[in-house]
Protein backbone atom coordinates (compact mmCIF):
# COMPACT_ATOMS: atom_id res chain seq x y z
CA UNK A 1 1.60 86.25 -23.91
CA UNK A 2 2.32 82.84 -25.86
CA UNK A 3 1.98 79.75 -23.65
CA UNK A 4 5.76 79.19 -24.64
CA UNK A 5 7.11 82.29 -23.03
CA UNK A 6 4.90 81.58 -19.37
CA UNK A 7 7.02 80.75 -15.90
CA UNK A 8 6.22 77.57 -14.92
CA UNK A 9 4.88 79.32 -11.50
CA UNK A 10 2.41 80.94 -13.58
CA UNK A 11 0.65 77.84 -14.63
CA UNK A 12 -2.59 76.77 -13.22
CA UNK A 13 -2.11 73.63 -10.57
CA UNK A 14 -4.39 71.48 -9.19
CA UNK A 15 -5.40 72.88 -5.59
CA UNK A 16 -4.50 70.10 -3.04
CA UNK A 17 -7.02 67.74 -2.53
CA UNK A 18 -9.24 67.59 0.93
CA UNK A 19 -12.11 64.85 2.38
CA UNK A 20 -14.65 66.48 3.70
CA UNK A 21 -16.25 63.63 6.04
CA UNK A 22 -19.73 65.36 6.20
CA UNK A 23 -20.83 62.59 3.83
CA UNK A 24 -20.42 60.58 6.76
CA UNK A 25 -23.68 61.59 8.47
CA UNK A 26 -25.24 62.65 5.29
CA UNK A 27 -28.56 60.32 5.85
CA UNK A 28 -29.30 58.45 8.56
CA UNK A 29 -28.26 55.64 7.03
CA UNK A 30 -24.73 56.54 6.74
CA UNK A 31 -24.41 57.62 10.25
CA UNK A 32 -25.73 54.11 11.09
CA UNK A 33 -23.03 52.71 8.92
CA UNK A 34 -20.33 54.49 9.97
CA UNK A 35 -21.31 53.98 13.75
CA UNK A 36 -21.08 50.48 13.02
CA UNK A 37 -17.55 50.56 11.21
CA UNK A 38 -16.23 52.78 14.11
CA UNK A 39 -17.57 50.38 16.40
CA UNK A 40 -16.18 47.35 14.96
CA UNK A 41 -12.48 49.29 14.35
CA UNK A 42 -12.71 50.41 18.28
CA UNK A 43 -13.65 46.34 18.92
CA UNK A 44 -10.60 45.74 16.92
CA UNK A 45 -8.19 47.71 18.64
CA UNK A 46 -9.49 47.20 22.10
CA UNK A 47 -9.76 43.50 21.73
CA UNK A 48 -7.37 42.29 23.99
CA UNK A 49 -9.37 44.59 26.74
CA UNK A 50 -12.96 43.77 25.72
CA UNK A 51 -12.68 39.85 25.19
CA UNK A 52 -13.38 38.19 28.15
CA UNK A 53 -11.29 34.45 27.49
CA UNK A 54 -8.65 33.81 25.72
CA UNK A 55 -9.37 32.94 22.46
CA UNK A 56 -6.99 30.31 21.99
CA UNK A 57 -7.47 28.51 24.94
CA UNK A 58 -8.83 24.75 24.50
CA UNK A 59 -10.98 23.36 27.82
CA UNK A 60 -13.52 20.13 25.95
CA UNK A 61 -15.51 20.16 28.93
CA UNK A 62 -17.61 23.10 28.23
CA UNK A 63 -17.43 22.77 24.49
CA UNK A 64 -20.69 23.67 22.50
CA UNK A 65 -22.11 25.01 25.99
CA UNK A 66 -24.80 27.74 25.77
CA UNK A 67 -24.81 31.34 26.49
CA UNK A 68 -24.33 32.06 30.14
CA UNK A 69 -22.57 34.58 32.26
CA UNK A 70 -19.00 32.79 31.82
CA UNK A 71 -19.43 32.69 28.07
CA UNK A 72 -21.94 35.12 26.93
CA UNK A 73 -22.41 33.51 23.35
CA UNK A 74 -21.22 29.97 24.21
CA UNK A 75 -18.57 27.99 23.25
CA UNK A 76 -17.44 26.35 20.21
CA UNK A 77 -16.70 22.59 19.47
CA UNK A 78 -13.38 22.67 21.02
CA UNK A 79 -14.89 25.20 24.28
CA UNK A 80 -13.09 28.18 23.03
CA UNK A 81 -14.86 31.01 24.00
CA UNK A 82 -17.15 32.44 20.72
CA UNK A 83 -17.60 35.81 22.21
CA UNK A 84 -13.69 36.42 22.54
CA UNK A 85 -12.88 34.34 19.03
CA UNK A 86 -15.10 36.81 17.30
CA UNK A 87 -13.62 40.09 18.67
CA UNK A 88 -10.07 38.67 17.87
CA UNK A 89 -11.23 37.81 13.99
CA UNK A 90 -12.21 41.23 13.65
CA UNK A 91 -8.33 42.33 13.85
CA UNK A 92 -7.53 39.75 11.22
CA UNK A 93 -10.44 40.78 8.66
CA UNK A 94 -9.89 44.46 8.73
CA UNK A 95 -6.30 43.97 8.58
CA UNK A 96 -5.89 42.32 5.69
CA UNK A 97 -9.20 44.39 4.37
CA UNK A 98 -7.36 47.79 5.01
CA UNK A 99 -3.64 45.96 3.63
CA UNK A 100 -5.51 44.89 0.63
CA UNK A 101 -6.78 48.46 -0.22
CA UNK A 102 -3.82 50.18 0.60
CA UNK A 103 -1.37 48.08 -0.88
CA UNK A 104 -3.97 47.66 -4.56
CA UNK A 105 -4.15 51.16 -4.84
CA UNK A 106 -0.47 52.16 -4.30
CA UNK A 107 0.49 49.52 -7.19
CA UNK A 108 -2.41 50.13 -9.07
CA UNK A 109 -1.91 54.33 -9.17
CA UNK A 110 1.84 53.79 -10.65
CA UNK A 111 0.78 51.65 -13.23
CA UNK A 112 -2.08 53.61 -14.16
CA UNK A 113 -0.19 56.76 -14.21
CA UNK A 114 2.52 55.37 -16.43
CA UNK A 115 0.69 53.18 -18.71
CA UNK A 116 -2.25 56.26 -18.99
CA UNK A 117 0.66 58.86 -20.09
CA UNK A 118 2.95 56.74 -22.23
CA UNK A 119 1.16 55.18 -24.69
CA UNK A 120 3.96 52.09 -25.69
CA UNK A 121 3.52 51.04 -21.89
CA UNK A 122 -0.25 51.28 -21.99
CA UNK A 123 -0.16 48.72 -24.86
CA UNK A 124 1.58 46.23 -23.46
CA UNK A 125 0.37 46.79 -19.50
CA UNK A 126 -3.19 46.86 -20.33
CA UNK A 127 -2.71 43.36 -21.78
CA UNK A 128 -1.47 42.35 -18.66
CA UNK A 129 -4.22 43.71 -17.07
CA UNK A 130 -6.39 41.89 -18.76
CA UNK A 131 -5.31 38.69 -18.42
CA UNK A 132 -5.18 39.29 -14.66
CA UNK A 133 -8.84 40.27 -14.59
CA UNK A 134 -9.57 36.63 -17.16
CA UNK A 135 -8.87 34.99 -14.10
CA UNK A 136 -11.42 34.48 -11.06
CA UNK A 137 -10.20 36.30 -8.19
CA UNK A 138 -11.17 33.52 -6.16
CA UNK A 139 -9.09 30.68 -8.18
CA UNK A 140 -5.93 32.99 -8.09
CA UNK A 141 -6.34 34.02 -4.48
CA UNK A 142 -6.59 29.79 -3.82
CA UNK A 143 -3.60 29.57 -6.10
CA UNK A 144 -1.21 31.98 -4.25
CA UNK A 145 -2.12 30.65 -1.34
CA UNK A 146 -1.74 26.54 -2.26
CA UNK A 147 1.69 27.65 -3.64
CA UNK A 148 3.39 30.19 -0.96
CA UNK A 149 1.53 28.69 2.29
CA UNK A 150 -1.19 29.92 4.41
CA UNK A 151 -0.68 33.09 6.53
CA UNK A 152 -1.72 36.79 6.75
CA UNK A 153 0.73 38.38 4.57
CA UNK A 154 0.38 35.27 2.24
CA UNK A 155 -3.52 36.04 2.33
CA UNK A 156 -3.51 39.85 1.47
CA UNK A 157 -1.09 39.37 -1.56
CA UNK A 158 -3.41 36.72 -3.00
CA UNK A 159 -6.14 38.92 -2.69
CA UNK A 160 -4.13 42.32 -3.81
CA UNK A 161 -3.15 40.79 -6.74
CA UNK A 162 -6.56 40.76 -8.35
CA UNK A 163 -7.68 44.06 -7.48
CA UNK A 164 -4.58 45.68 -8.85
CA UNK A 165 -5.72 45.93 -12.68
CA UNK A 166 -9.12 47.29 -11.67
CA UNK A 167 -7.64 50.59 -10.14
CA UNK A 168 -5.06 50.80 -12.90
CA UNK A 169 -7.30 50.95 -15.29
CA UNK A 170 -9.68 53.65 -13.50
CA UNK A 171 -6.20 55.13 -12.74
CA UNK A 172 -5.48 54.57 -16.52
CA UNK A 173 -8.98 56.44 -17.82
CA UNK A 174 -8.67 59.68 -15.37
CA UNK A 175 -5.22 60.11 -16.56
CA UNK A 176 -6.34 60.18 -20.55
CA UNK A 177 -8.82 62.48 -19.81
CA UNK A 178 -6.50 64.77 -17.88
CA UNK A 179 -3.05 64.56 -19.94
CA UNK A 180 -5.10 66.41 -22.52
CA UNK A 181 -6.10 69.20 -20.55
CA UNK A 182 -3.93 72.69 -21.81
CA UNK A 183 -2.04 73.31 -17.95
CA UNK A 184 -0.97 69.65 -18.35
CA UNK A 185 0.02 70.16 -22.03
CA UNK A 186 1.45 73.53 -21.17
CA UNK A 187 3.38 72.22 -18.26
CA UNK A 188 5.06 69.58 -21.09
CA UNK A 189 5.64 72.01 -23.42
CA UNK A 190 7.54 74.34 -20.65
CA UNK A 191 10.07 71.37 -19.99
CA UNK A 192 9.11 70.26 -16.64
CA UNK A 193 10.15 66.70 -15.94
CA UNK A 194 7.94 63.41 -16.82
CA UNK A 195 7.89 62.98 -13.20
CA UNK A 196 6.96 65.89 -12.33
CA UNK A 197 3.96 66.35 -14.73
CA UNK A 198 2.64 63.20 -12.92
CA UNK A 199 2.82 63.97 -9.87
CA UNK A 200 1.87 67.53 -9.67
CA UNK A 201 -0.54 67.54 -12.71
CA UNK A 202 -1.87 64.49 -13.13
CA UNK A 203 -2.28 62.07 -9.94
CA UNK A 204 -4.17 64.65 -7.53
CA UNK A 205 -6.79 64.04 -10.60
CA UNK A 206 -7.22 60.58 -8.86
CA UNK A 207 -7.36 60.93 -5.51
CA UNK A 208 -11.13 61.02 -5.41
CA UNK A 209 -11.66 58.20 -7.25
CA UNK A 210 -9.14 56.15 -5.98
CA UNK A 211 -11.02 56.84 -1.94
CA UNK A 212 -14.22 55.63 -3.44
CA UNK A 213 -12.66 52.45 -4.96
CA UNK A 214 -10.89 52.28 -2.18
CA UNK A 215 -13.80 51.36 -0.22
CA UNK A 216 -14.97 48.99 -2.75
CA UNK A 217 -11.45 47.26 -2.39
CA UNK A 218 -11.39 46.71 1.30
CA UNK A 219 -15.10 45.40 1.49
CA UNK A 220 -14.35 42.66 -0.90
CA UNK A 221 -10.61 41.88 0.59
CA UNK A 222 -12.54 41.54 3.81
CA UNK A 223 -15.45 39.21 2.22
CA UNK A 224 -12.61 37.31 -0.10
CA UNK A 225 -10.36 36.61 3.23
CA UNK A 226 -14.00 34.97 4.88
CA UNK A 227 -14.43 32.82 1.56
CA UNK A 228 -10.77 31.61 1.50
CA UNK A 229 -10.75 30.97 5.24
CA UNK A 230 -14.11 28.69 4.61
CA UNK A 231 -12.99 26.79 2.23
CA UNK A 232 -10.06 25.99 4.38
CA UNK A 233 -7.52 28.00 1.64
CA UNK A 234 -7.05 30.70 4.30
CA UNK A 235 -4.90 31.46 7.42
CA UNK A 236 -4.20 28.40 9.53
CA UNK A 237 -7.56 26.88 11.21
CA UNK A 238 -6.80 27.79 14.52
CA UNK A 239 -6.25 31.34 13.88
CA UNK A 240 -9.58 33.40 15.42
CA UNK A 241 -11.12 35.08 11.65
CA UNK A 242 -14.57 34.75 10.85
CA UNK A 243 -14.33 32.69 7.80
CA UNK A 244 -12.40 30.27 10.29
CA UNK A 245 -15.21 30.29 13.21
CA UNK A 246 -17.79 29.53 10.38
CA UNK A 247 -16.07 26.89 8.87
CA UNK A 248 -15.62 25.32 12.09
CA UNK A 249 -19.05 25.89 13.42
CA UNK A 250 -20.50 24.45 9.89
CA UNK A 251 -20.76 20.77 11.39
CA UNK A 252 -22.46 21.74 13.93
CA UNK A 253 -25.22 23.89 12.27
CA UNK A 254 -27.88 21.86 13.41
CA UNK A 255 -26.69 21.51 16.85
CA UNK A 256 -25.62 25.25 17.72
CA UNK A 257 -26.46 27.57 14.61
CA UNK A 258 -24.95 30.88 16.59
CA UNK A 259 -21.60 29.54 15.83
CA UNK A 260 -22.37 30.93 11.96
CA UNK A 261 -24.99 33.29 12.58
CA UNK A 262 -22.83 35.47 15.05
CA UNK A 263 -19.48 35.70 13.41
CA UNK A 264 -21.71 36.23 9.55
CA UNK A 265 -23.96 39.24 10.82
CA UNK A 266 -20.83 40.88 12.08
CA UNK A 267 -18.88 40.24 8.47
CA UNK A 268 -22.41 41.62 6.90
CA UNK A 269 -22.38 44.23 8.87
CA UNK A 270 -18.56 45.05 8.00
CA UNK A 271 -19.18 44.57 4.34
CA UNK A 272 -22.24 46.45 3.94
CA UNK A 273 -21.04 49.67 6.46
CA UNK A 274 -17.94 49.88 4.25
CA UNK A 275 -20.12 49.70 1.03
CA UNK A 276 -22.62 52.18 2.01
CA UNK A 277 -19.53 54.68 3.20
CA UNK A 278 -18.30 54.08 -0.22
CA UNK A 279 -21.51 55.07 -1.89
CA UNK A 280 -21.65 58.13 -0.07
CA UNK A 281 -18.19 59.10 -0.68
CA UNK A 282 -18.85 58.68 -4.61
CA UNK A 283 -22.10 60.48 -4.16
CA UNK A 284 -19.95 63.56 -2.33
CA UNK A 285 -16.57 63.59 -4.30
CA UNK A 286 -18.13 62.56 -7.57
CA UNK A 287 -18.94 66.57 -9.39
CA UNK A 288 -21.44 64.53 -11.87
CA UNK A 289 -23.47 63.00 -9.10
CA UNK A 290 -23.80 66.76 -7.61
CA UNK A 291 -24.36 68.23 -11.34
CA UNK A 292 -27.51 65.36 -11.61
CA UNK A 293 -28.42 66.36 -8.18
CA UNK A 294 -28.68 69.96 -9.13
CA UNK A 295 -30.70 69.43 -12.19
């Protein structure tokens, strides 16, 4: 039977997609990881229980005091409690970390879908795109910022904005391969709707990808928002993030070094738990890496 004469229900569709999180604990490394992201997301979410002080709350008499049983890792130079600023600055990194992603690949997968299956809007997008990604993400991320004002939602559009023509164009480069594949072509030829063809045919194609870059995204939102917020480009000062406690606790280095040291391991840690998940999700969604792996 000619392709031409087929139902449309007859045509081959791609099966839904589904995570399977046994990457997760795939080496012991991972489980590490993602024990340490959990545990950092629970600190998050539980912060008003867990943090002793208020994190906001100025007393100069016991500023730059040691660990003790009131403050367990001190205080800083205004005696704000550094244990209670750090599990607060955890809310604001993985917020805009997790905004950053979500909001990059949701813009990103419409204008790589469009500008991968129409081929007048590729030219003219993909310029776009590149002059985007000419510019440092850093220098555009201070430039937002400068222009609209310093504050969380200002802060995760600065750094969205750069990130966008990266998953557009790995949106853009799945959707070539897969517009030429016969059920897609089939599909077109049968008269289903533009719309249609995208979203049944083509964008499940990307779901796998997009996860992995997702990952990728959020680590570097969360490391970008750190950068802006020490270099004083970030959320107001007085705001508990760890870019802010380290750019506070910079002039007094010499004097108390745990005011960097603890609020930077716990952004390491962040960074490299979300990068090592995001390995392993490549490693387990990726059919090439399992084709090598066979081999």
């Amino acid at each position: 039977m000619a392709i031409d004469t087929l139902p449309e229900s007859s045509l081959p569709v791609t099966r839904p997609f589904r995570v399977k999180f046994g990457f997760l604990t795939s080496t012991p490394i991972i489980a590490v990881a993602t024990i340490c992201l959990v545990l950092i997301i629970l600190m998050a979410i539980f912060a008003p229980l867990l943090a002793p002080h208020d994190p906001l709350l100025l007393t100069p008499a016991q500023r730059l005091k040691p660990s003790s049983a009131q403050y367990l890792l001190g205080t800083d130079a205004y005696g704000r409690d550094l244990l209670s600023r750090i599990i607060y600055g955890a809310r604001i990194s993985l917020v805009i970390g997790l905004g950053a992603a979500v909001c990059s690949i949701g813009v990103g997968l419409l204008i790589g879908l469009v500008a991968g299956f129409f081929r007048w809007v590729d030219a003219v997008m993909m310029r776009v795109m590149d002059g985007l990604m000419a510019i440092p993400a850093i220098l555009l991320a201070i430039a937002v910022v400068s222009l609209s004002g310093a504050s969380i939602w200002t802060v995760m559009v600065a750094i969205t904005i750069p990130e966008i023509p990266r998953v557009a164009r790995l949106v853009r480069s799945v959707v070539l391969t897969a517009r030429e594949e016969p059920y897609v072509e089939a599909a077109i030829s049968l008269g289903s709707s533009l719309p249609k063809v995208m979203w049944r045919h083509l964008m499940p194609n990307t779901i796998a990808p997009l996860i992995v870059q997702g990952t990728y995204v959020c680590a570097s939102a969360i490391l970008t928002e750190a950068i802006l917020s020490f270099l004083g480009a970030g959320i107001s000062p007085e705001t508990p993030t760890w870019g802010n406690i380290m750019a506070e606790g910079r002039a007094y280095f010499q004097v108390k070094p745990s005011l960097i040291f603890w609020p930077g391991l716990l952004l390491s840690i962040a960074i490299l738990s979300v990068n090592l998940i995001g390995d392993a999700a490549r490693d387990a969604l990726d059919p090439r890496m399992k084709q090598r792996e066979g081999k």
